[in-house]
PDB file of N, CA and C in Angstrom:
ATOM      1  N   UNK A   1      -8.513 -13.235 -37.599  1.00  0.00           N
ATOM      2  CA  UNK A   1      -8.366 -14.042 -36.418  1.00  0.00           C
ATOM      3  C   UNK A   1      -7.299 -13.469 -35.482  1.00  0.00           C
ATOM      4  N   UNK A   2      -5.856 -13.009 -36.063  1.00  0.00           N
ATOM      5  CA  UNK A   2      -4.966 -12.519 -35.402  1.00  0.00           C
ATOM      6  C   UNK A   2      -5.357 -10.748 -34.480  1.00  0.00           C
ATOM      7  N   UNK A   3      -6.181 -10.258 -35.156  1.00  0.00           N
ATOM      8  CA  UNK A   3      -6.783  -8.987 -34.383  1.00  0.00           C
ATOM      9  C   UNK A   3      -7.354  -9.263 -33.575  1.00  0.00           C
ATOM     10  N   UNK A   4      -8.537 -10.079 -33.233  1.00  0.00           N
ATOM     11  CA  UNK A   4      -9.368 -10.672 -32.625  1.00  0.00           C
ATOM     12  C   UNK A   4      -8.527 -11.263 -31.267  1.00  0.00           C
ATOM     13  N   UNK A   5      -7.495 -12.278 -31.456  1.00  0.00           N
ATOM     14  CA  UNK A   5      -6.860 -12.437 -30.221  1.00  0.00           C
ATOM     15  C   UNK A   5      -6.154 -10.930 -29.731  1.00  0.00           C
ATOM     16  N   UNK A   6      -5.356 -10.186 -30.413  1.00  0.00           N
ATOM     17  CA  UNK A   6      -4.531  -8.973 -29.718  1.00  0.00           C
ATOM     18  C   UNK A   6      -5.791  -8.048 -29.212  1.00  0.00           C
ATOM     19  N   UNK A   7      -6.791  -8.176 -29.527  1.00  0.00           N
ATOM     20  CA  UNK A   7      -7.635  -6.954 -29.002  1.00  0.00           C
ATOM     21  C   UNK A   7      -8.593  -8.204 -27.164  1.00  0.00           C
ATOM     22  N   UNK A   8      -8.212  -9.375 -27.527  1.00  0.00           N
ATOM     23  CA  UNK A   8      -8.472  -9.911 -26.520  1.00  0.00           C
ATOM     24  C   UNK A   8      -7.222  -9.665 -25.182  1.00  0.00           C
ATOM     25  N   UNK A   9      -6.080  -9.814 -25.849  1.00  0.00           N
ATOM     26  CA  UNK A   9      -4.877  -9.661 -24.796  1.00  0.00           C
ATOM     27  C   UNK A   9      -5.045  -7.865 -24.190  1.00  0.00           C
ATOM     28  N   UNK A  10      -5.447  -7.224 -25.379  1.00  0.00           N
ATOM     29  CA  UNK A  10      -5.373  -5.599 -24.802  1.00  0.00           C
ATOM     30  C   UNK A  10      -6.530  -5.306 -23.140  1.00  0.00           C
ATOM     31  N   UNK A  11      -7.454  -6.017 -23.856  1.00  0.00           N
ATOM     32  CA  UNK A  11      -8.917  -5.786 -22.734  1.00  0.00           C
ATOM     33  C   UNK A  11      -8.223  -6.805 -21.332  1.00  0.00           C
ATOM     34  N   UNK A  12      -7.622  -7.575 -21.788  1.00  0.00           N
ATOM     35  CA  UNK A  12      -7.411  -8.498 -20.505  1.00  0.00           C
ATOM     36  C   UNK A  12      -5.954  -7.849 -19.408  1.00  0.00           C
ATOM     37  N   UNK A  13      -5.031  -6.704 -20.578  1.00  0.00           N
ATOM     38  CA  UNK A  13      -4.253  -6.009 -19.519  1.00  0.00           C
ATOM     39  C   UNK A  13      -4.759  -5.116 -18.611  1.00  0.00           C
ATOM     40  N   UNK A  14      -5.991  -4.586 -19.133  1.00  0.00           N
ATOM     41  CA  UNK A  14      -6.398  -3.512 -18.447  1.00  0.00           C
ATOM     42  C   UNK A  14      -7.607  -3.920 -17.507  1.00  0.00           C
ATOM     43  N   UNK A  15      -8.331  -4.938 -17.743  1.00  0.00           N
ATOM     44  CA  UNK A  15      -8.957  -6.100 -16.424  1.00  0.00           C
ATOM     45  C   UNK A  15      -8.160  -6.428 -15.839  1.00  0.00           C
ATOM     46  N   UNK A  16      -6.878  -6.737 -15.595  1.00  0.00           N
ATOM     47  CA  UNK A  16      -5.908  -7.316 -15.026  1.00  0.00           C
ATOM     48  C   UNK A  16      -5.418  -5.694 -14.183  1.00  0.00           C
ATOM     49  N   UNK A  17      -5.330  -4.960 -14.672  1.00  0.00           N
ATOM     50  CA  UNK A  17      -5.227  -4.301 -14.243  1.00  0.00           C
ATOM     51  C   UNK A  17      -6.051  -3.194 -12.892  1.00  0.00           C
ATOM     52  N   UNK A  18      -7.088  -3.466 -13.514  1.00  0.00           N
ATOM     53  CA  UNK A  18      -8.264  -2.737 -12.905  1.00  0.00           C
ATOM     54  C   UNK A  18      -8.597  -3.806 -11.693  1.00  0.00           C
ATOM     55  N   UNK A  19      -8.381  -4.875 -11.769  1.00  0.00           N
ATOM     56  CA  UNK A  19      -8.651  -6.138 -10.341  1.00  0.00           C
ATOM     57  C   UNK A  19      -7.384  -5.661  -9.348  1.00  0.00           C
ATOM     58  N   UNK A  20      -6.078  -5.515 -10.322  1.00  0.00           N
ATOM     59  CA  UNK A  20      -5.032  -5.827  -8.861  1.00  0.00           C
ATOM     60  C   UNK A  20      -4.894  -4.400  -8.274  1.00  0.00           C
ATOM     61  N   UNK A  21      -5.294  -3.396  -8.919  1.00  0.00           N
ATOM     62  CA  UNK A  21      -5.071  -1.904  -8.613  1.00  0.00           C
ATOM     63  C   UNK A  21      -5.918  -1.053  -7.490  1.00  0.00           C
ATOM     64  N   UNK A  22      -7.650  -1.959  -7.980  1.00  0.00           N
ATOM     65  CA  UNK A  22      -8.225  -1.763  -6.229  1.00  0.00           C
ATOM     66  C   UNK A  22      -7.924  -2.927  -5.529  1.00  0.00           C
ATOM     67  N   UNK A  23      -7.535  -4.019  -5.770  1.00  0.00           N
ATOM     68  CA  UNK A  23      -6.900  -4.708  -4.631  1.00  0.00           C
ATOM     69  C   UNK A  23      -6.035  -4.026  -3.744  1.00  0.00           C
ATOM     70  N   UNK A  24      -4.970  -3.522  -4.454  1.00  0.00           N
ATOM     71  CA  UNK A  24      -4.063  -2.704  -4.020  1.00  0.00           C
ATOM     72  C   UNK A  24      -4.512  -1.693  -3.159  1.00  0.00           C
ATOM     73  N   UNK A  25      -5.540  -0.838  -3.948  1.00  0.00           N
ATOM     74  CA  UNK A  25      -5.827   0.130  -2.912  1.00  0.00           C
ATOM     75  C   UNK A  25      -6.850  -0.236  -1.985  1.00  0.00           C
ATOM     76  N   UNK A  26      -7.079  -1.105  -2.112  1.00  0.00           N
ATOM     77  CA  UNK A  26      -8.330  -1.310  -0.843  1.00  0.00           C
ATOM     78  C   UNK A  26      -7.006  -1.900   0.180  1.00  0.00           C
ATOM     79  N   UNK A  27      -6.058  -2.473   0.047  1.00  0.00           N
ATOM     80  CA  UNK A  27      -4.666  -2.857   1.473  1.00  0.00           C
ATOM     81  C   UNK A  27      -4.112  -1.964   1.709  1.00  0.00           C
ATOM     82  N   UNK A  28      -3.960  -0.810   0.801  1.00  0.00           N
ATOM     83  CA  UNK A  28      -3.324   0.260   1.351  1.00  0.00           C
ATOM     84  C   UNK A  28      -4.071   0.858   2.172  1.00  0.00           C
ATOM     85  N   UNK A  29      -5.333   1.213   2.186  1.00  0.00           N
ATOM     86  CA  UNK A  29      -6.729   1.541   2.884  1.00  0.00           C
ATOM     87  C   UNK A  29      -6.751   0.972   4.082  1.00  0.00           C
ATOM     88  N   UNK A  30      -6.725  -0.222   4.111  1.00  0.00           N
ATOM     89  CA  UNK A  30      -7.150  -1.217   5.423  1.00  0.00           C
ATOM     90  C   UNK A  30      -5.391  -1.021   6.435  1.00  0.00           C
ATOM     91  N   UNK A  31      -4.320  -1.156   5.678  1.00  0.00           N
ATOM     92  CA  UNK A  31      -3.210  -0.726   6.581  1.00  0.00           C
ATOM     93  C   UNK A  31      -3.098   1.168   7.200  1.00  0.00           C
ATOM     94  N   UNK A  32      -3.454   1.755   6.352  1.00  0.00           N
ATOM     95  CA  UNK A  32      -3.578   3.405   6.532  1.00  0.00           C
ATOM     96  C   UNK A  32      -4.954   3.140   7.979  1.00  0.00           C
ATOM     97  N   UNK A  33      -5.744   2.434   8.102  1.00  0.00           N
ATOM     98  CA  UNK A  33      -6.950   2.347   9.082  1.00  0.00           C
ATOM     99  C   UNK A  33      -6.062   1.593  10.167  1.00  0.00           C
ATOM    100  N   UNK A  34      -5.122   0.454  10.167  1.00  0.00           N
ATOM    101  CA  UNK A  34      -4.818  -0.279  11.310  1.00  0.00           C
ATOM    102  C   UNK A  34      -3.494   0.608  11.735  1.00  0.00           C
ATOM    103  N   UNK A  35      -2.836   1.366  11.004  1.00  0.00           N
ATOM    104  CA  UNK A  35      -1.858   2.583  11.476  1.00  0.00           C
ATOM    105  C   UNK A  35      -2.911   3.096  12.618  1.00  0.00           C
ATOM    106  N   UNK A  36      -3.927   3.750  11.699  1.00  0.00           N
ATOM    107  CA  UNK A  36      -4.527   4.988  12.613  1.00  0.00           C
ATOM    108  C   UNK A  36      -5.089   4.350  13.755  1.00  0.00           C
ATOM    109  N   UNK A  37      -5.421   3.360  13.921  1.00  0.00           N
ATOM    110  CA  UNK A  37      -6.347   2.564  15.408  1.00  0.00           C
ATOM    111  C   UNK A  37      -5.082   1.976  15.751  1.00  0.00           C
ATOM    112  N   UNK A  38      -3.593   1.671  15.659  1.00  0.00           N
ATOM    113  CA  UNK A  38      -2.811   1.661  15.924  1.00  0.00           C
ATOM    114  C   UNK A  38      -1.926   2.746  17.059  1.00  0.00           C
ATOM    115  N   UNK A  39      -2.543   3.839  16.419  1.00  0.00           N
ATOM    116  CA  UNK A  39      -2.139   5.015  17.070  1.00  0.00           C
ATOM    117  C   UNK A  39       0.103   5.153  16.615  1.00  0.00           C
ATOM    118  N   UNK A  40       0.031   4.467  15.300  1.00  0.00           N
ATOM    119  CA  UNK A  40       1.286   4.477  14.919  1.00  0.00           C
ATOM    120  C   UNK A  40       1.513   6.063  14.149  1.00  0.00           C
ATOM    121  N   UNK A  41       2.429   6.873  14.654  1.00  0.00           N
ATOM    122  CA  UNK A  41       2.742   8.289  13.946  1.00  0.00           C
ATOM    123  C   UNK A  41       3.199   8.521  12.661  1.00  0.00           C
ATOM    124  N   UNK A  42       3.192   9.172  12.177  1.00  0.00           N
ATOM    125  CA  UNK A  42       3.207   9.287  10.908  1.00  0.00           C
ATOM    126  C   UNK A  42       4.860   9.241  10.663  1.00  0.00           C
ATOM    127  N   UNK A  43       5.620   9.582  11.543  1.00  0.00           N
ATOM    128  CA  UNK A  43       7.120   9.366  11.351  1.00  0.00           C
ATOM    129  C   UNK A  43       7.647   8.050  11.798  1.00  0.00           C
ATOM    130  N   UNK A  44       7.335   7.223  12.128  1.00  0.00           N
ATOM    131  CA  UNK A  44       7.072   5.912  12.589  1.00  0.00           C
ATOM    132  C   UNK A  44       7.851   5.307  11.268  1.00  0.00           C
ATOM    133  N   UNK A  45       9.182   4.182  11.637  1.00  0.00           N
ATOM    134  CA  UNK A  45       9.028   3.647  10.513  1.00  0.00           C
ATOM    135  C   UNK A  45       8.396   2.120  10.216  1.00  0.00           C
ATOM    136  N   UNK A  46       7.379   2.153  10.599  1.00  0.00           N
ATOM    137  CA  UNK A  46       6.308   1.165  10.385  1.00  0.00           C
ATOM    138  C   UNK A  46       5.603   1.741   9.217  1.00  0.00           C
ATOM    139  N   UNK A  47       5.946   3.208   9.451  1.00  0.00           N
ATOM    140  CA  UNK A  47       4.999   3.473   7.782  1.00  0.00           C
ATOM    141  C   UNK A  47       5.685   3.053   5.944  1.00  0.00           C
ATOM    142  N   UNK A  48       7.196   2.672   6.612  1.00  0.00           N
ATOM    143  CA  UNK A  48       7.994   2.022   5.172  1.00  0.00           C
ATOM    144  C   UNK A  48       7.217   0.786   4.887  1.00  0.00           C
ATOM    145  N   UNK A  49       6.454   0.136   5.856  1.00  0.00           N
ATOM    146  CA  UNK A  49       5.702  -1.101   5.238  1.00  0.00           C
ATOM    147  C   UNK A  49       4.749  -0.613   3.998  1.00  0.00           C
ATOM    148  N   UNK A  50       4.370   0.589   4.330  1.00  0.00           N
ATOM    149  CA  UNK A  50       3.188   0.919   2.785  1.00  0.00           C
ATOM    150  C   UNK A  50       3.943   0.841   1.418  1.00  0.00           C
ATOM    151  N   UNK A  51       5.410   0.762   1.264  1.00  0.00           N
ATOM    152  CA  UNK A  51       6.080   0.932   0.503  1.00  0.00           C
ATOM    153  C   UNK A  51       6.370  -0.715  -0.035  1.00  0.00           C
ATOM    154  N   UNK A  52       6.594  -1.930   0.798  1.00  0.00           N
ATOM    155  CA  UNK A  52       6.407  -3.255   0.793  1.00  0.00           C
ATOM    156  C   UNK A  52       5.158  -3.394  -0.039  1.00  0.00           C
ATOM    157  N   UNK A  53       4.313  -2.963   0.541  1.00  0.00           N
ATOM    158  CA  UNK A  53       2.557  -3.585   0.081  1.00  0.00           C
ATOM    159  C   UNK A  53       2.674  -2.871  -1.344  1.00  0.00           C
ATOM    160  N   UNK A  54       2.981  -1.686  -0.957  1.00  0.00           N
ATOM    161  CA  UNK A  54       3.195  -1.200  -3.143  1.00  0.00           C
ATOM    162  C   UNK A  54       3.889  -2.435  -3.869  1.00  0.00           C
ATOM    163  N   UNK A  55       5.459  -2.389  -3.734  1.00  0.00           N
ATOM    164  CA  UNK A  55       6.128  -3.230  -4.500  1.00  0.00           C
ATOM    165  C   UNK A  55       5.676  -4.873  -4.644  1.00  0.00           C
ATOM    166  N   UNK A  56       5.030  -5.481  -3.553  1.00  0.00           N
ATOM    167  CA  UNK A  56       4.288  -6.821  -3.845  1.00  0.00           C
ATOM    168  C   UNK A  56       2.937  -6.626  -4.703  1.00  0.00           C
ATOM    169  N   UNK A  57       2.051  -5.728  -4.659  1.00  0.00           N
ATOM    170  CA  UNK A  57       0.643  -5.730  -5.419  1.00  0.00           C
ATOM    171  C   UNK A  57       1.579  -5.599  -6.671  1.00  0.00           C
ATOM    172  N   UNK A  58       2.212  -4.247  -6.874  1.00  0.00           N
ATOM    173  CA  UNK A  58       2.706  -4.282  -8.189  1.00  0.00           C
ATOM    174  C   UNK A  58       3.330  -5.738  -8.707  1.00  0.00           C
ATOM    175  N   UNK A  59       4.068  -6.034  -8.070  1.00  0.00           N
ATOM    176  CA  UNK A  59       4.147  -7.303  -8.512  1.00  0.00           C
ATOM    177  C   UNK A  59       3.848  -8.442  -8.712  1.00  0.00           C
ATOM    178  N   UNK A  60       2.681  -9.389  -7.755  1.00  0.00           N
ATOM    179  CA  UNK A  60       1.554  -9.548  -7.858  1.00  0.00           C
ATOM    180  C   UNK A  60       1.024  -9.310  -9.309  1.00  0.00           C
ATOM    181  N   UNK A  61       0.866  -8.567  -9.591  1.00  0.00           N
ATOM    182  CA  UNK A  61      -0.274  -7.782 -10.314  1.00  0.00           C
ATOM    183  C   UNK A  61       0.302  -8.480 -11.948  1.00  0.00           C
ATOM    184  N   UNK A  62       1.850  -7.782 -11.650  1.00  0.00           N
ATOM    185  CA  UNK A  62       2.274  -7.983 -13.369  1.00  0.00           C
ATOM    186  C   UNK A  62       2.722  -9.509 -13.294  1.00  0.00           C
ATOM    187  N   UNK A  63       2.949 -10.428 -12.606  1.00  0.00           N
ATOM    188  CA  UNK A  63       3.106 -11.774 -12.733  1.00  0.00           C
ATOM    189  C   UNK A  63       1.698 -12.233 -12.650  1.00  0.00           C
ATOM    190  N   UNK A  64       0.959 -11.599 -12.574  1.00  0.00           N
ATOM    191  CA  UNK A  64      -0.675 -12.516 -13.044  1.00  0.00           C
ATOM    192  C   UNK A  64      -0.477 -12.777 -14.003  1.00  0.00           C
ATOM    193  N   UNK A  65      -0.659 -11.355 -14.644  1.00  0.00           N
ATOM    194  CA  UNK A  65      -0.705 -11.127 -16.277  1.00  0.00           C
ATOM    195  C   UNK A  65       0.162 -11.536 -16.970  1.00  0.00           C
ATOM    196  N   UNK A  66       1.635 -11.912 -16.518  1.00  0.00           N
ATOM    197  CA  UNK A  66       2.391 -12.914 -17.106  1.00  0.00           C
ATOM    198  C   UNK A  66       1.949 -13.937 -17.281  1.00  0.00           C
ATOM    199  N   UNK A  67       1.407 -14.509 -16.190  1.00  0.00           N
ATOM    200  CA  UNK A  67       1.199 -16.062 -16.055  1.00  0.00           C
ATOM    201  C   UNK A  67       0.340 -16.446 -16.329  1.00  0.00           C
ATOM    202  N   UNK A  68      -0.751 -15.999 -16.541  1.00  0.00           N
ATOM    203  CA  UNK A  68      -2.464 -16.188 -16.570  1.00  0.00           C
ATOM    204  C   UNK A  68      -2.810 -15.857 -17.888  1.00  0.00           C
ATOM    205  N   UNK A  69      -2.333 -14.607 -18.224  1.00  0.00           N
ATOM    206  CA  UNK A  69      -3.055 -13.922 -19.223  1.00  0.00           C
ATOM    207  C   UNK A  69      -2.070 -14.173 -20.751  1.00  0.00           C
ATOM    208  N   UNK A  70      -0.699 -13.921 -20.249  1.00  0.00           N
ATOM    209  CA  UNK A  70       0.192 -13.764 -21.073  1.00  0.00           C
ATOM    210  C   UNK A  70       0.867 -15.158 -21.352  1.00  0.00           C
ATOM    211  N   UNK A  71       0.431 -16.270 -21.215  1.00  0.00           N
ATOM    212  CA  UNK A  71       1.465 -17.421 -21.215  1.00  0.00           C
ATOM    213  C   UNK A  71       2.293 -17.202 -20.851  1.00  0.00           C
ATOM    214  N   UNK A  72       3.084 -17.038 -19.649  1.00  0.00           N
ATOM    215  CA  UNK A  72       4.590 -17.545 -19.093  1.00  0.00           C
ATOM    216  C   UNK A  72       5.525 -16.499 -19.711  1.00  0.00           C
ATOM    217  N   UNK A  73       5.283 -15.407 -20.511  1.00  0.00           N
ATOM    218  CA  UNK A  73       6.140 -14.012 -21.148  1.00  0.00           C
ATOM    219  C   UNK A  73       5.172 -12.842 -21.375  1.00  0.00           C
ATOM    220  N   UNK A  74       6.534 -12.187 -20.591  1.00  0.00           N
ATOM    221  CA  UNK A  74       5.891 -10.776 -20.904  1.00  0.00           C
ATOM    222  C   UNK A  74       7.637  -9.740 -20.844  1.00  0.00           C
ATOM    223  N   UNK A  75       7.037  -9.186 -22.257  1.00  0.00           N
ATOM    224  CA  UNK A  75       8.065  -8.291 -22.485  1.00  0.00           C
ATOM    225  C   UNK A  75       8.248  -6.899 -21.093  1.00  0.00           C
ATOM    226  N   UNK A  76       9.635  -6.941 -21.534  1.00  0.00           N
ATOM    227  CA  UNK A  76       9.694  -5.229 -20.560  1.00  0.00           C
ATOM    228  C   UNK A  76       8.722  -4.177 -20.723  1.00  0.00           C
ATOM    229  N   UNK A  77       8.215  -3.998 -21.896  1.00  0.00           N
ATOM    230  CA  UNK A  77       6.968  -2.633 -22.080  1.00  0.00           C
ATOM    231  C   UNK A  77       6.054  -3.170 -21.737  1.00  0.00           C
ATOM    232  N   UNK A  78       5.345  -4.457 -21.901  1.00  0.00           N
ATOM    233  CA  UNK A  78       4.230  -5.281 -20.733  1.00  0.00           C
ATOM    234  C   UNK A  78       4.090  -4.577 -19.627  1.00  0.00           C
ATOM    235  N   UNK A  79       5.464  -5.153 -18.892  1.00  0.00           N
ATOM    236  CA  UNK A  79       5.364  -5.314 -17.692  1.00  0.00           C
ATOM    237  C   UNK A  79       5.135  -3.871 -17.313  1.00  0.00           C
ATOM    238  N   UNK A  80       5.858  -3.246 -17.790  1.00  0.00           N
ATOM    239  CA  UNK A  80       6.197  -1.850 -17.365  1.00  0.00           C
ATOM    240  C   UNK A  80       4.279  -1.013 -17.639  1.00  0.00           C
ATOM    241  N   UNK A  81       4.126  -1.490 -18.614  1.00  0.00           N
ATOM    242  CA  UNK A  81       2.832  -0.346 -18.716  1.00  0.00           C
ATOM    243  C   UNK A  81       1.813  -0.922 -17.773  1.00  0.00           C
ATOM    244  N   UNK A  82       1.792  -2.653 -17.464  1.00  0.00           N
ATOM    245  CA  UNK A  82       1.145  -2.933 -16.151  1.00  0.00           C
ATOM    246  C   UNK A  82       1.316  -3.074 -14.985  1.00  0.00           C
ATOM    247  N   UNK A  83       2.633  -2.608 -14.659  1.00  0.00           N
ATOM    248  CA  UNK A  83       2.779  -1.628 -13.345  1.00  0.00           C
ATOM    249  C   UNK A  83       2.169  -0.544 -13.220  1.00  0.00           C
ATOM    250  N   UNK A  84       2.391   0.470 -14.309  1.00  0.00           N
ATOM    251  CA  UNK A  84       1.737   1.892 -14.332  1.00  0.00           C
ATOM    252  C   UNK A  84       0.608   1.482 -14.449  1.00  0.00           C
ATOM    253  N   UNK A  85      -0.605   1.094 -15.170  1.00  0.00           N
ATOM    254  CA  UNK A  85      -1.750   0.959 -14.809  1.00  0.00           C
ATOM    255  C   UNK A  85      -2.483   0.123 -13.357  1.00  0.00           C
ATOM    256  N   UNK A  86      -1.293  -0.890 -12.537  1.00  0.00           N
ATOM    257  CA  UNK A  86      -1.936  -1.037 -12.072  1.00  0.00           C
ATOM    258  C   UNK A  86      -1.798   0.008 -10.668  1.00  0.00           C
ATOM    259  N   UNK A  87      -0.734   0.481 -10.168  1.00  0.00           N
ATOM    260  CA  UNK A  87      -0.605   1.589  -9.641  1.00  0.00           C
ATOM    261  C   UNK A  87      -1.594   3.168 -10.362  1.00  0.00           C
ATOM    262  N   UNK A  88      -1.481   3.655 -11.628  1.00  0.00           N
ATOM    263  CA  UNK A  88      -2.348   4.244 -11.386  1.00  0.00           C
ATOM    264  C   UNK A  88      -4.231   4.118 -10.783  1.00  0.00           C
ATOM    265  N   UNK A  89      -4.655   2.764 -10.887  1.00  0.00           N
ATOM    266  CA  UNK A  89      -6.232   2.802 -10.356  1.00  0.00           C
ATOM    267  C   UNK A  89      -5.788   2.796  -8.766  1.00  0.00           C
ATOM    268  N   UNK A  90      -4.914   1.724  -8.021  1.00  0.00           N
ATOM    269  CA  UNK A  90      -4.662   2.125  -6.906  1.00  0.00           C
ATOM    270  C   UNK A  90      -4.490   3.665  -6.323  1.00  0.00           C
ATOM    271  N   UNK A  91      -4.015   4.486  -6.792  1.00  0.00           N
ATOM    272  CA  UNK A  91      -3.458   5.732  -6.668  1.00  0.00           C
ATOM    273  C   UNK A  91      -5.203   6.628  -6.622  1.00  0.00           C
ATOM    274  N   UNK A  92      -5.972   6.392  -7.242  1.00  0.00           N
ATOM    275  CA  UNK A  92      -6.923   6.725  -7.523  1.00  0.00           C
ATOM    276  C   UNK A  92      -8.179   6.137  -6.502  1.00  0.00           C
ATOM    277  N   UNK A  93      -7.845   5.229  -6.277  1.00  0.00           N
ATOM    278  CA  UNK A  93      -8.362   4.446  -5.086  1.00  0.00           C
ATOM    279  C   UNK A  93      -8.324   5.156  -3.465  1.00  0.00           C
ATOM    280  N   UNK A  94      -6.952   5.484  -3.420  1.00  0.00           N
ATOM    281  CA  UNK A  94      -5.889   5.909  -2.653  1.00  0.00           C
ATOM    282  C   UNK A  94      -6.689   7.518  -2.154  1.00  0.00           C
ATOM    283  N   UNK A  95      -6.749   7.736  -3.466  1.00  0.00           N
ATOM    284  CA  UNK A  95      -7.183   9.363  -3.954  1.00  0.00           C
ATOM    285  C   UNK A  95      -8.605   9.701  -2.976  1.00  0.00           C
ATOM    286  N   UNK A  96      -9.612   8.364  -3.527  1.00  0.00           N
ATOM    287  CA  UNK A  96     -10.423   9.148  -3.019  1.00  0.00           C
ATOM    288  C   UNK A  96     -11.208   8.910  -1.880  1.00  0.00           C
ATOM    289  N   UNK A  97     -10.305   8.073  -0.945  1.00  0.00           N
ATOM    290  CA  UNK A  97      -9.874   7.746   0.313  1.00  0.00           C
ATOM    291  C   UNK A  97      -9.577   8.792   0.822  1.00  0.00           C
ATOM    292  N   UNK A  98      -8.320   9.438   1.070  1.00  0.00           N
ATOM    293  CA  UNK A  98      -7.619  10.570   1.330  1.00  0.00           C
ATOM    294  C   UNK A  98      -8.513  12.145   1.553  1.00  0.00           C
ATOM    295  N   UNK A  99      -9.393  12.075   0.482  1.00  0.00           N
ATOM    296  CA  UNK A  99     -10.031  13.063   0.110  1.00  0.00           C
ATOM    297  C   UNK A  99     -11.058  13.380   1.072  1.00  0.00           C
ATOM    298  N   UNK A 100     -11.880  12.008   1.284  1.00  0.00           N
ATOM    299  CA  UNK A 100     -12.430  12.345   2.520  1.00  0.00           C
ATOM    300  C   UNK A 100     -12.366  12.308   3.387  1.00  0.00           C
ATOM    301  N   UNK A 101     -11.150  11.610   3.539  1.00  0.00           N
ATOM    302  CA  UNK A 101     -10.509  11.895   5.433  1.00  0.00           C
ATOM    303  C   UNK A 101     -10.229  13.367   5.546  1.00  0.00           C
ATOM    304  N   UNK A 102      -9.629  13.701   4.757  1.00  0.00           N
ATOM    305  CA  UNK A 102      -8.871  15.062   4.824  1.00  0.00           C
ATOM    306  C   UNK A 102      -9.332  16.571   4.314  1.00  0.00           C
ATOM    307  N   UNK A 103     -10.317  16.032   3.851  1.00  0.00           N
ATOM    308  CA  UNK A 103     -11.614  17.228   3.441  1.00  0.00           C
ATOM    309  C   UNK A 103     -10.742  18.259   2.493  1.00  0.00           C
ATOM    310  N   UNK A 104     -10.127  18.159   1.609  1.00  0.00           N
ATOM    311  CA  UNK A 104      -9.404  18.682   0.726  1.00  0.00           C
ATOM    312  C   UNK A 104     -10.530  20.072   0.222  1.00  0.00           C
ATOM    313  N   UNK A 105     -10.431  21.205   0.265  1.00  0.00           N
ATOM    314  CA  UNK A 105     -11.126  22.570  -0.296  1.00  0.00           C
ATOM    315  C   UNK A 105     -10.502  23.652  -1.306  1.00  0.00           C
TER     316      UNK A 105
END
């Protein structure tokens, strides 16, 4: 019975993960598009807001899974490995966005 729940909490960090991470990157997406029809420059510091929208999804993200998934606790290695996962699918999101704006060869 006790495996059965931990292999339920494992699948639900990484669903939890995989929801807030293209969330994430689909706002980073939609702000990188209202920059550019903005006509805001890339040295602009309007672009430190992409750095805001990181630190709230990430956070966001790991207080779901505190709260929702995890009952009301979540240890430091929790939190920490669902930051990194949820930033890495964003990043990847991010990725292959980038890729075709920028025609990478």
């Amino acid at each position: 019975m006790e495996q059965n729940i931990e292999v339920k909490k494992k699948v639900s960090v990484a669903r939890n993960a995989v929801n807030y991470g293209v969330l994430l990157g689909i706002v980073l997406i939609i702000a990188d598009l209202l920059f550019y029809m903005l006509n805001i420059s890339k040295e602009s510091n309007l672009r430190y807001l992409n750095f805001v929208l990181i630190i709230a999804g990430l956070t966001v993200g790991i207080l779901n899974y505190r709260n929702q998934i995890n009952g009301g606790f979540i240890s430091y290695g929790k939190s920490l490995g669902s930051g990194v996962l949820i930033g890495l699918f964003a990043s990847i999101i991010v990725a292959i966005y980038n890729s075709d704006i920028y025609e990478i060869h």
